[in-house]
Protein backbone atom coordinates (compact mmCIF):
# COMPACT_ATOMS: atom_id res chain seq x y z
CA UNK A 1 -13.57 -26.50 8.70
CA UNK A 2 -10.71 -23.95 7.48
CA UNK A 3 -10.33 -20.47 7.70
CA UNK A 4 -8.33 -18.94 5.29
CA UNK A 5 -5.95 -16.31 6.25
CA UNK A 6 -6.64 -13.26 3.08
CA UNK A 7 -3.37 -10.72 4.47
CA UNK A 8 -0.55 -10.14 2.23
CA UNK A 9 2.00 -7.40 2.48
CA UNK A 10 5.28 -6.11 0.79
CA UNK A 11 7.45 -3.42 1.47
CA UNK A 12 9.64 -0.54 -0.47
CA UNK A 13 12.60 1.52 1.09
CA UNK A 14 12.69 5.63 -0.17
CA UNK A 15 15.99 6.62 -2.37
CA UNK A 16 15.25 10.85 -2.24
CA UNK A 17 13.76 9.69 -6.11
CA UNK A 18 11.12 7.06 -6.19
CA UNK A 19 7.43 7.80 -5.76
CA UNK A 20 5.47 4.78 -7.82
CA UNK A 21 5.89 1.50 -5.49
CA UNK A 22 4.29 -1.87 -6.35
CA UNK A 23 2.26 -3.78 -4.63
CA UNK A 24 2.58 -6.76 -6.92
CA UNK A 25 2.16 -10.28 -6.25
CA UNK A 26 -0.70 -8.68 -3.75
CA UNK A 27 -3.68 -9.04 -5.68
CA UNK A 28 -6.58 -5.99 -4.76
CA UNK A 29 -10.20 -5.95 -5.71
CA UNK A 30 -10.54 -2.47 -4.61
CA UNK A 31 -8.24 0.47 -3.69
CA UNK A 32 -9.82 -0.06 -0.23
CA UNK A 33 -8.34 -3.17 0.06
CA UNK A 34 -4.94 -2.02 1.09
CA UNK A 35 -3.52 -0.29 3.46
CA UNK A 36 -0.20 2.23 3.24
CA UNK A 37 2.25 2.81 6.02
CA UNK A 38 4.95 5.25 5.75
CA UNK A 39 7.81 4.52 8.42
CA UNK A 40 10.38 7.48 9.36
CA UNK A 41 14.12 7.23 10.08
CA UNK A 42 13.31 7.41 13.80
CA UNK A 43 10.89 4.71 13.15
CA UNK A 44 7.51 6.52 13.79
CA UNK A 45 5.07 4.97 11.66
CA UNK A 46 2.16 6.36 9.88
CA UNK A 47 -1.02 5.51 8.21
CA UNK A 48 -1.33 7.05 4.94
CA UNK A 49 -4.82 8.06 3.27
CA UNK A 50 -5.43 7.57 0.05
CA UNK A 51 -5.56 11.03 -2.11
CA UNK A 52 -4.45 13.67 -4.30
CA UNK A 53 -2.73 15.70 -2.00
CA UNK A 54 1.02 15.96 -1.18
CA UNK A 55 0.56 13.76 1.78
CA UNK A 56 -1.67 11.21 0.24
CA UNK A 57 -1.12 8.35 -1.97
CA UNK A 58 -2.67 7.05 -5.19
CA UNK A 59 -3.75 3.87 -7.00
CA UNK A 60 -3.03 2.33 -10.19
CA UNK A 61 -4.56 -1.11 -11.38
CA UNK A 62 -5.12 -1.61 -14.84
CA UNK A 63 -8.32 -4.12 -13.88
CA UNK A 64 -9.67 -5.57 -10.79
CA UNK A 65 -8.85 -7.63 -9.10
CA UNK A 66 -5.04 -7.29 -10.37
CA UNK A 67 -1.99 -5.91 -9.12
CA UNK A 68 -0.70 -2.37 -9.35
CA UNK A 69 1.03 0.06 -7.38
CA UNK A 70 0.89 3.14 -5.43
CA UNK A 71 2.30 6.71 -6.32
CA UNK A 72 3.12 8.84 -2.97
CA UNK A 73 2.73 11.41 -2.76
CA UNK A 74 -0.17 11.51 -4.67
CA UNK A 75 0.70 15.26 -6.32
CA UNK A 76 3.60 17.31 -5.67
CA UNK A 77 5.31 16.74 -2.42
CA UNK A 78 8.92 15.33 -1.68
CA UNK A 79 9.42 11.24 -2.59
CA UNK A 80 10.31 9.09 0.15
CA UNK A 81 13.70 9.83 1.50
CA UNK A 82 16.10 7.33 1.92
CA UNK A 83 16.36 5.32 5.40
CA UNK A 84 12.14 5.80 5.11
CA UNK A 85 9.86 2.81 3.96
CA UNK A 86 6.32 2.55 2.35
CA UNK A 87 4.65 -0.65 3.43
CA UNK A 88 1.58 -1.75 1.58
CA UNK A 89 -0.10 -4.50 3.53
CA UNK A 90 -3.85 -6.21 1.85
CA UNK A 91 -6.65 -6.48 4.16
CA UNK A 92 -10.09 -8.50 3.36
CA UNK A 93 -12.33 -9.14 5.47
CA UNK A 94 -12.37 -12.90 6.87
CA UNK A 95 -14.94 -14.99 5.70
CA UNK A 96 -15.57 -18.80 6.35
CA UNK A 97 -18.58 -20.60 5.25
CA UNK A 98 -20.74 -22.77 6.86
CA UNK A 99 -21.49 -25.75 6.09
């Protein structure tokens, strides 16, 4: 018996510009399925909720389950400054069957 191991990630670095980051070849069934970690200049990392605030991220996938990306911040805000990163990591839930 197997168990299948269902965690992908990928990661962007901030340029003072860019607030839409994909998440593609990680393929999502729900927006709940990832999570987003923003990491400072000092290294501090945080775990970002998904919103529609200025310190909150968004979705976008055209159809599930399918790729996308993210858009932080969600509204307004400042993008991710350079020397910061956005990590997106997918996390399912582990399943094995019995037999």
């Amino acid at each position: 018996m197997t168990v299948e191991t269902q965690a992908s990630k990928t990661s962007a670095a901030g340029n003072d510009v860019a607030t839409v980051f994909s998440f593609s070849p990680i393929v999502i069934f729900a927006s709940t399925d990832i999570v987003v970690t923003k990491t400072s200049t000092a290294g501090v990392e945080t775990t970002l909720s998904e919103g529609t605030s200025s310190t909150t991220y968004s979705v976008s996938v055209t159809t599930y389950p399918g790729t996308g990306s993210i858009t932080y911040p969600a509204s307004g805000g400042t993008a991710l400054a350079t020397g910061e990163t956005i990590t997106i990591k997918r996390v399912l839930t582990l399943e094995q069957t019995l037999d």
